[in-house]
C-alpha atoms as a PDB file:
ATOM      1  CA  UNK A   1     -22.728  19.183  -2.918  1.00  0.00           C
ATOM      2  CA  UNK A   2     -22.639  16.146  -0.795  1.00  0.00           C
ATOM      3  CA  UNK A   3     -19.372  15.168   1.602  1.00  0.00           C
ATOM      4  CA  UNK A   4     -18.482  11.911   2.895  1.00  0.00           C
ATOM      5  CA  UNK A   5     -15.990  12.011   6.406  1.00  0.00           C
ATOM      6  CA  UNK A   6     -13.591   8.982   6.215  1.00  0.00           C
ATOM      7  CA  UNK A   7     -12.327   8.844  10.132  1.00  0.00           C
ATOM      8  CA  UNK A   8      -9.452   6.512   9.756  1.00  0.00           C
ATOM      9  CA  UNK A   9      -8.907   4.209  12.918  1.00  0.00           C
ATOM     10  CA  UNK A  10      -9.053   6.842  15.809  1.00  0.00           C
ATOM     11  CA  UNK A  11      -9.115   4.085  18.162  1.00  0.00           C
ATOM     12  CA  UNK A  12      -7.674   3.833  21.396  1.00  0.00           C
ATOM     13  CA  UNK A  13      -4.616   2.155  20.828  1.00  0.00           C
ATOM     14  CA  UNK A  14      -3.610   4.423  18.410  1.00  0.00           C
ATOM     15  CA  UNK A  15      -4.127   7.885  20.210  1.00  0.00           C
ATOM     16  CA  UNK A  16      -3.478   7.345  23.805  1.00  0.00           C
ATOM     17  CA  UNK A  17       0.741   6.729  25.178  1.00  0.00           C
ATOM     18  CA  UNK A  18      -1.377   3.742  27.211  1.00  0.00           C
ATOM     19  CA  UNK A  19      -2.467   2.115  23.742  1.00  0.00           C
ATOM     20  CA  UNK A  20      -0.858  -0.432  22.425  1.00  0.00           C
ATOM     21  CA  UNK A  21       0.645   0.794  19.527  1.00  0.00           C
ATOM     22  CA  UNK A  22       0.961   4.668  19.973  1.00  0.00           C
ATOM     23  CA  UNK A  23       1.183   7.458  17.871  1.00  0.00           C
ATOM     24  CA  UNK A  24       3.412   9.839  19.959  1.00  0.00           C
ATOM     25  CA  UNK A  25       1.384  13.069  19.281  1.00  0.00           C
ATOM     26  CA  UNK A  26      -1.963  11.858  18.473  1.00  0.00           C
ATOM     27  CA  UNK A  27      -3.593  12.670  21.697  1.00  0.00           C
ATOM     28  CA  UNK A  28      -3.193  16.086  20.272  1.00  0.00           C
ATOM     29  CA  UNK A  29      -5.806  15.289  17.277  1.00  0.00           C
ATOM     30  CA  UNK A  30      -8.865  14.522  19.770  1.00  0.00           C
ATOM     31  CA  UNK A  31      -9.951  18.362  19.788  1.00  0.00           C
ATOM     32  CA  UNK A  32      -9.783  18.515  16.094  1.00  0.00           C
ATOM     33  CA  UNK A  33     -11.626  14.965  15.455  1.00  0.00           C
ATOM     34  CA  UNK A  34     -14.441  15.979  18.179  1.00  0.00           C
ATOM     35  CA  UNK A  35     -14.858  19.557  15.930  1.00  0.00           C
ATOM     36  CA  UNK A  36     -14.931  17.586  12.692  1.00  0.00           C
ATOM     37  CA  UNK A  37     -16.993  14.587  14.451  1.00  0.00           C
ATOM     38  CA  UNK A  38     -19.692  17.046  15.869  1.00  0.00           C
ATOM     39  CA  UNK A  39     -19.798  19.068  12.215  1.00  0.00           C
ATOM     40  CA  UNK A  40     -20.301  15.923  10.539  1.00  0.00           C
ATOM     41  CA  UNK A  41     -23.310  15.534  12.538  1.00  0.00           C
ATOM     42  CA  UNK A  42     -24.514  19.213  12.830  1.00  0.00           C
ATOM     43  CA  UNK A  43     -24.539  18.764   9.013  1.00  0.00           C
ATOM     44  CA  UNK A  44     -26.093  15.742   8.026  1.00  0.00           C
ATOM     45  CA  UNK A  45     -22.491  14.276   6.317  1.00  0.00           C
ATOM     46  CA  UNK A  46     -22.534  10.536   6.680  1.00  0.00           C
ATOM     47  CA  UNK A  47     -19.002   9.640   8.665  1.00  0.00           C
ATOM     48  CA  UNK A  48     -17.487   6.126   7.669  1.00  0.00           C
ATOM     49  CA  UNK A  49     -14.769   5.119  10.396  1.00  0.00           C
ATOM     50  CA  UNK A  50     -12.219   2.979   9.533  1.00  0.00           C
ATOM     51  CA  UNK A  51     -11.195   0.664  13.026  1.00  0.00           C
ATOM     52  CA  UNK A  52      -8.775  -2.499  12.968  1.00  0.00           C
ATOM     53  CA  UNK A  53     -10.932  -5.387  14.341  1.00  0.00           C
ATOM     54  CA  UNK A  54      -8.366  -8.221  14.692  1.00  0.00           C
ATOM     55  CA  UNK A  55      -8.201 -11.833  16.016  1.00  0.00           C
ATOM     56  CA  UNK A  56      -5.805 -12.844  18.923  1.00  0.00           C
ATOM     57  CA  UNK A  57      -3.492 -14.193  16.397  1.00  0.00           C
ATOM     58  CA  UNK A  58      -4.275 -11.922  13.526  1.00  0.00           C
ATOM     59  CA  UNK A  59      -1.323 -12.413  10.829  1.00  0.00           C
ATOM     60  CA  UNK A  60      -0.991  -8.725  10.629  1.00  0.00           C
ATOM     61  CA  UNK A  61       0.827  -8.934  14.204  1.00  0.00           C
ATOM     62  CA  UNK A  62       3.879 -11.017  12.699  1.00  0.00           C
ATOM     63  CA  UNK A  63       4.068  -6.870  11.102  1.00  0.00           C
ATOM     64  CA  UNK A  64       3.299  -5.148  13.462  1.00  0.00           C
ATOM     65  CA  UNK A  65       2.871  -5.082  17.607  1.00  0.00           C
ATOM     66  CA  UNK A  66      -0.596  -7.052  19.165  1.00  0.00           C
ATOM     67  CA  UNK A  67      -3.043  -4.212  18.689  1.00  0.00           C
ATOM     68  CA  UNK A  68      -6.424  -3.441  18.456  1.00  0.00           C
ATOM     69  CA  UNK A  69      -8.190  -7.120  19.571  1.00  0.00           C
ATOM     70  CA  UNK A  70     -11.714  -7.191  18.899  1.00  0.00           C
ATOM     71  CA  UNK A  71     -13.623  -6.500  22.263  1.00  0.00           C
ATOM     72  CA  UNK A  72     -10.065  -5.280  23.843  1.00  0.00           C
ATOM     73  CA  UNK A  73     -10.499  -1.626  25.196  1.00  0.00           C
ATOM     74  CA  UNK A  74      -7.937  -0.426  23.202  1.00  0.00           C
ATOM     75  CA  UNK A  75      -9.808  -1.418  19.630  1.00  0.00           C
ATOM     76  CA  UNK A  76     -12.690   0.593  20.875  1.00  0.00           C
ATOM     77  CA  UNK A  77     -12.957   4.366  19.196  1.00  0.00           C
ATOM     78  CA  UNK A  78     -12.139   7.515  21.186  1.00  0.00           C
ATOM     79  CA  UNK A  79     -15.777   8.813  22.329  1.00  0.00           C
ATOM     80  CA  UNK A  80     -14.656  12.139  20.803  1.00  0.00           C
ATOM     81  CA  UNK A  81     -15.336  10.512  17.459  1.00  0.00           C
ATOM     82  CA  UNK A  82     -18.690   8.779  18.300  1.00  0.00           C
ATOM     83  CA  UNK A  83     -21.758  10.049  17.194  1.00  0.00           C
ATOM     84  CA  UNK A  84     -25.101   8.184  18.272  1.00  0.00           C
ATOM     85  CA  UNK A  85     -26.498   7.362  15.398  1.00  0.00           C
ATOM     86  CA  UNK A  86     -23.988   4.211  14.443  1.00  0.00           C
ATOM     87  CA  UNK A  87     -23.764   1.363  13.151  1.00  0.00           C
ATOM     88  CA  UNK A  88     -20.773  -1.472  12.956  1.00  0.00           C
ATOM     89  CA  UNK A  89     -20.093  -3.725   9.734  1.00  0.00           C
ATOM     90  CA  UNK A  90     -18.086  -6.345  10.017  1.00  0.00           C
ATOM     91  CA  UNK A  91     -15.863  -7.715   7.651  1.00  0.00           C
ATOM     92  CA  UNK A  92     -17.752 -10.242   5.747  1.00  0.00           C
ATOM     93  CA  UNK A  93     -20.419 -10.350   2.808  1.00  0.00           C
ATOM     94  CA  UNK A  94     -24.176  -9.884   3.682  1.00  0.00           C
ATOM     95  CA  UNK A  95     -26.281  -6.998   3.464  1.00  0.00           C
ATOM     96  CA  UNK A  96     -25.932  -3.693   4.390  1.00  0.00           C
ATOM     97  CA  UNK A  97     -27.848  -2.383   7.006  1.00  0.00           C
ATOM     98  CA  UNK A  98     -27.013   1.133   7.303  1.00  0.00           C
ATOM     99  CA  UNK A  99     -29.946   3.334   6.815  1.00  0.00           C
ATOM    100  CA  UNK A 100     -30.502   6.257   9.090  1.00  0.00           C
ATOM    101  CA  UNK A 101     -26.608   6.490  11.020  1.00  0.00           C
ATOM    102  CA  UNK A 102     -24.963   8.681  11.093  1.00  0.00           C
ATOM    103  CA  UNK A 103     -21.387   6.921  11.529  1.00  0.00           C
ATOM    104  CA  UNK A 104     -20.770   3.673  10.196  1.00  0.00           C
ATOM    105  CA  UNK A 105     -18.060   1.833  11.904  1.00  0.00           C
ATOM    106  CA  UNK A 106     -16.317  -0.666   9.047  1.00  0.00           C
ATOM    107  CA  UNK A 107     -14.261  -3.019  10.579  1.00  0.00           C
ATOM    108  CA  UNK A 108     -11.162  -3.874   9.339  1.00  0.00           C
ATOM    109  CA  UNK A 109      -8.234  -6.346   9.280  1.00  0.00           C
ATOM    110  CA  UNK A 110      -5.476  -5.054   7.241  1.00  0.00           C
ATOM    111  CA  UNK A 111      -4.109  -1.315   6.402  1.00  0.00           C
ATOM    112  CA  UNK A 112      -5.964  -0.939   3.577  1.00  0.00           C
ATOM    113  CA  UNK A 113      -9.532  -0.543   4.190  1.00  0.00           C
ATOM    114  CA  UNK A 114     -10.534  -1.018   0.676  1.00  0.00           C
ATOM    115  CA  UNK A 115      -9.159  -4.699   0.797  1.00  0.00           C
ATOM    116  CA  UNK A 116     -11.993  -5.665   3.108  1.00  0.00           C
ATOM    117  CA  UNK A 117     -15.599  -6.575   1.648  1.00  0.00           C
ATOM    118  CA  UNK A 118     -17.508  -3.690   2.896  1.00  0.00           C
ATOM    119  CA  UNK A 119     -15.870  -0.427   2.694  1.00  0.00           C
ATOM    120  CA  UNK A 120     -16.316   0.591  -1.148  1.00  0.00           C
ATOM    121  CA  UNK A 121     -19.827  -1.071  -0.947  1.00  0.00           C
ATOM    122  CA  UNK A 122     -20.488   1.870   1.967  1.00  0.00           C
ATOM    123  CA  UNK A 123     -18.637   4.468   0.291  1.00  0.00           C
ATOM    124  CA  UNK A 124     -20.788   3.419  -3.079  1.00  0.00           C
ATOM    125  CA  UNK A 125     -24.005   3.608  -1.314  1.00  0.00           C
ATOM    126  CA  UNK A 126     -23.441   7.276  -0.242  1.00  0.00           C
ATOM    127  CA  UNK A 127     -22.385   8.194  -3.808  1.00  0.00           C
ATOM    128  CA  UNK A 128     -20.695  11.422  -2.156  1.00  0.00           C
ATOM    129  CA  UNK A 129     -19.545  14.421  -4.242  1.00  0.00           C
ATOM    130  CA  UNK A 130     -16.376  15.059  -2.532  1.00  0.00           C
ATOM    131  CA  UNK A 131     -14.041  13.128   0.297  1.00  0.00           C
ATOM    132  CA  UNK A 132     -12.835  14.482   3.872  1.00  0.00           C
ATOM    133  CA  UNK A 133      -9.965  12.338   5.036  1.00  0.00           C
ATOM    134  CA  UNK A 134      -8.515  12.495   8.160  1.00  0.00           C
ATOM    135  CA  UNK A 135      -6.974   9.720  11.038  1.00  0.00           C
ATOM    136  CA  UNK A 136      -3.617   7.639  11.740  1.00  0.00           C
ATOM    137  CA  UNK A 137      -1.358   7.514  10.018  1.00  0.00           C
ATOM    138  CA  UNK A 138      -0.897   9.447   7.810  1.00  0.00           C
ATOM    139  CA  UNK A 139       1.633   7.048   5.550  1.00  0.00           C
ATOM    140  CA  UNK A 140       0.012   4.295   6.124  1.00  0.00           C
ATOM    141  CA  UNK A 141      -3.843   3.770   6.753  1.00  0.00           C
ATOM    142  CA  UNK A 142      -4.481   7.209   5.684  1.00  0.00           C
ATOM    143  CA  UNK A 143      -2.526   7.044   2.252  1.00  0.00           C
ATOM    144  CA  UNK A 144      -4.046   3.761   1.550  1.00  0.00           C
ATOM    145  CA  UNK A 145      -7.901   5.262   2.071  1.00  0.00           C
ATOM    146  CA  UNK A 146      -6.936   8.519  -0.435  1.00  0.00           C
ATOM    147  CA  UNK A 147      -5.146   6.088  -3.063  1.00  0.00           C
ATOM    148  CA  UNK A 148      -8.659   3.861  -2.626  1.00  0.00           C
ATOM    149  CA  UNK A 149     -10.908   7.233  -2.834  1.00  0.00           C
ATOM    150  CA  UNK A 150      -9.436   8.869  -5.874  1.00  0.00           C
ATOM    151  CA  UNK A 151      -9.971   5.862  -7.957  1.00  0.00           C
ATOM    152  CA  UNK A 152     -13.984   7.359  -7.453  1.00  0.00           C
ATOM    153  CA  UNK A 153     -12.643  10.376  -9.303  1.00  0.00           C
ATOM    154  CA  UNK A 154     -14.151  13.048  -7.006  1.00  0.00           C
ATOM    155  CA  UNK A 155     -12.426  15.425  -4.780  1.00  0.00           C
ATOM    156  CA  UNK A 156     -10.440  14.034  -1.835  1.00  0.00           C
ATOM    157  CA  UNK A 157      -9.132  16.145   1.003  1.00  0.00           C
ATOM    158  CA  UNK A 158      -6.673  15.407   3.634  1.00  0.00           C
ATOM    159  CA  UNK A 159      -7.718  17.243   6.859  1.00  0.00           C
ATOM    160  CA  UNK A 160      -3.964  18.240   7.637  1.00  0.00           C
ATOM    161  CA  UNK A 161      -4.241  18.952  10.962  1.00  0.00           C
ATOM    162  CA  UNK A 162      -6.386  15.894  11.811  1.00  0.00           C
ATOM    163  CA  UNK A 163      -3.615  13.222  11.038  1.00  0.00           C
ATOM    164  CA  UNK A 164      -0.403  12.081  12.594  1.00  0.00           C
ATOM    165  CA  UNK A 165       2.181   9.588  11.320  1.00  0.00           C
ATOM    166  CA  UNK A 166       5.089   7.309  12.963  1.00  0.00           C
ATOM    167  CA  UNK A 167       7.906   9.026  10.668  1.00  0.00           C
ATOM    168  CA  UNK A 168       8.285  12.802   9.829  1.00  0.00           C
ATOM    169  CA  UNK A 169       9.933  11.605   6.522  1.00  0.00           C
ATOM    170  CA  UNK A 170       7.308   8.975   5.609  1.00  0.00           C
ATOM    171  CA  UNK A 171       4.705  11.102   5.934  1.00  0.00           C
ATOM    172  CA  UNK A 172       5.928  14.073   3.752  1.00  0.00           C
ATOM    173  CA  UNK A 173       6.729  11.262   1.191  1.00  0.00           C
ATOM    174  CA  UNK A 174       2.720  10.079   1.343  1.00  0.00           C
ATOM    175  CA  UNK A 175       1.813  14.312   1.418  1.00  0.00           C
ATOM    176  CA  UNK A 176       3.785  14.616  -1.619  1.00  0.00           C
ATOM    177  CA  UNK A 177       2.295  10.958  -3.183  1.00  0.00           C
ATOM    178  CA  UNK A 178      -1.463  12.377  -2.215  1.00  0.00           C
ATOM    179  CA  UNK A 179      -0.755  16.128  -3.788  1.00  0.00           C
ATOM    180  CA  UNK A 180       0.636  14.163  -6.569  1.00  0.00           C
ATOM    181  CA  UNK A 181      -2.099  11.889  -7.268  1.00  0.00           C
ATOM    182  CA  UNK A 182      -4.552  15.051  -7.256  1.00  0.00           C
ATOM    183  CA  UNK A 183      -5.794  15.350  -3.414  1.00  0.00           C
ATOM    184  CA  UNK A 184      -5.562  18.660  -1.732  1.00  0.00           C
ATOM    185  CA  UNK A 185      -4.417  19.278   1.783  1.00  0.00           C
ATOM    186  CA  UNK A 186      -6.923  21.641   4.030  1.00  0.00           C
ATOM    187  CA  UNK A 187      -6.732  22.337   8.135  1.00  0.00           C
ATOM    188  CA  UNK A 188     -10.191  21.529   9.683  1.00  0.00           C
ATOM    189  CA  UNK A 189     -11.495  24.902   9.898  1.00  0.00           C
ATOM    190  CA  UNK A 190     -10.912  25.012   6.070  1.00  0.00           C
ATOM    191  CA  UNK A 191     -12.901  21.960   5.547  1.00  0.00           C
ATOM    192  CA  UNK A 192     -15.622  22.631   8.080  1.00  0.00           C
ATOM    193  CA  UNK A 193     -16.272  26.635   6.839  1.00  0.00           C
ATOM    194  CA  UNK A 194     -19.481  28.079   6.076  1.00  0.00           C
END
């Protein structure tokens, strides 16, 4: 069976108090994200990150605080979840040129990554069996990619202990929206055994 990792925006102003627009408790993922990051690798699964890519006056910052500028440090991925192999696809039509990475970085400008012109087209190409989730948050970015993903009709998995969220309660209500909708939850060493 083939896997496809879906890293959703484990960039720097997301996971680090210093970022721009937190996650208090993130920091805690990188261990987990390097394991799954490295096992992607060790195991030939094609990793698709997710990263926010915006413009100095993006119109998703009359939402939410300035994060995540294009070139700014804090839009750039933690290394943890690098691999060498990568590509970057912007957010416009054209070709893609994504043969031989091993990560392919789709940028994005909104919370759902399947509004953007590129992400299904990548997730298409790689015509996986099943679907690894993981990122931040979890009731937002990350419940938009599984709603996106199970509209493929293969198994999606949310790597439990490889997301956080900004609300305790918003998260159990995307959990319970996820289970609902027919994903399963799995810790990492559940997804990554044998």
């Amino acid at each position: 069976m083939s896997a496809l990792f879906i890293d959703v925006d484990t960039q720097l102003d997301f996971l680090y108090p210093a970022g721009a627009l937190y996650v208090p408790g993130a920091g805690k993922l990188i261990p987990t994200l390097a394991h799954l990051t490295r096992y992607a690798a060790q195991h030939g699964i094609p990793l698709i990150s997710t990263a926010d890519a915006h413009t100095e006056n993006d119109p998703e910052f009359q939402s939410w605080p300035r994060h995540c500028v294009a070139g700014a440090t804090g839009q750039h991925k933690a290394e943890a979840t690098l691999l060498p192999r990568r590509v970057t696809v912007p957010n416009r039509d054209g070709s893609l040129d994504i043969e031989g990475a091993q990560q392919i970085v789709v940028e994005k400008q909104t919370v759902d990554a399947f509004q953007t012109r590129t992400f299904a087209r990548v997730v298409r190409h790689f015509n996986p069996d099943r679907f690894a989730v993981y990122g931040v948050v979890t009731e937002i970015c990350v419940l938009y990619a599984v709603r996106g993903l199970l509209q493929f009709g293969k198994p999606v998995t949310v790597v439990t202990d490889a997301i956080e969220s900004l609300s305790p309660q918003a998260s159990t209500a995307a959990l319970h929206e996820m289970r609902a909708a027919g994903a399963l939850l799995a810790a990492a060493a559940e997804v990554t055994a044998g």
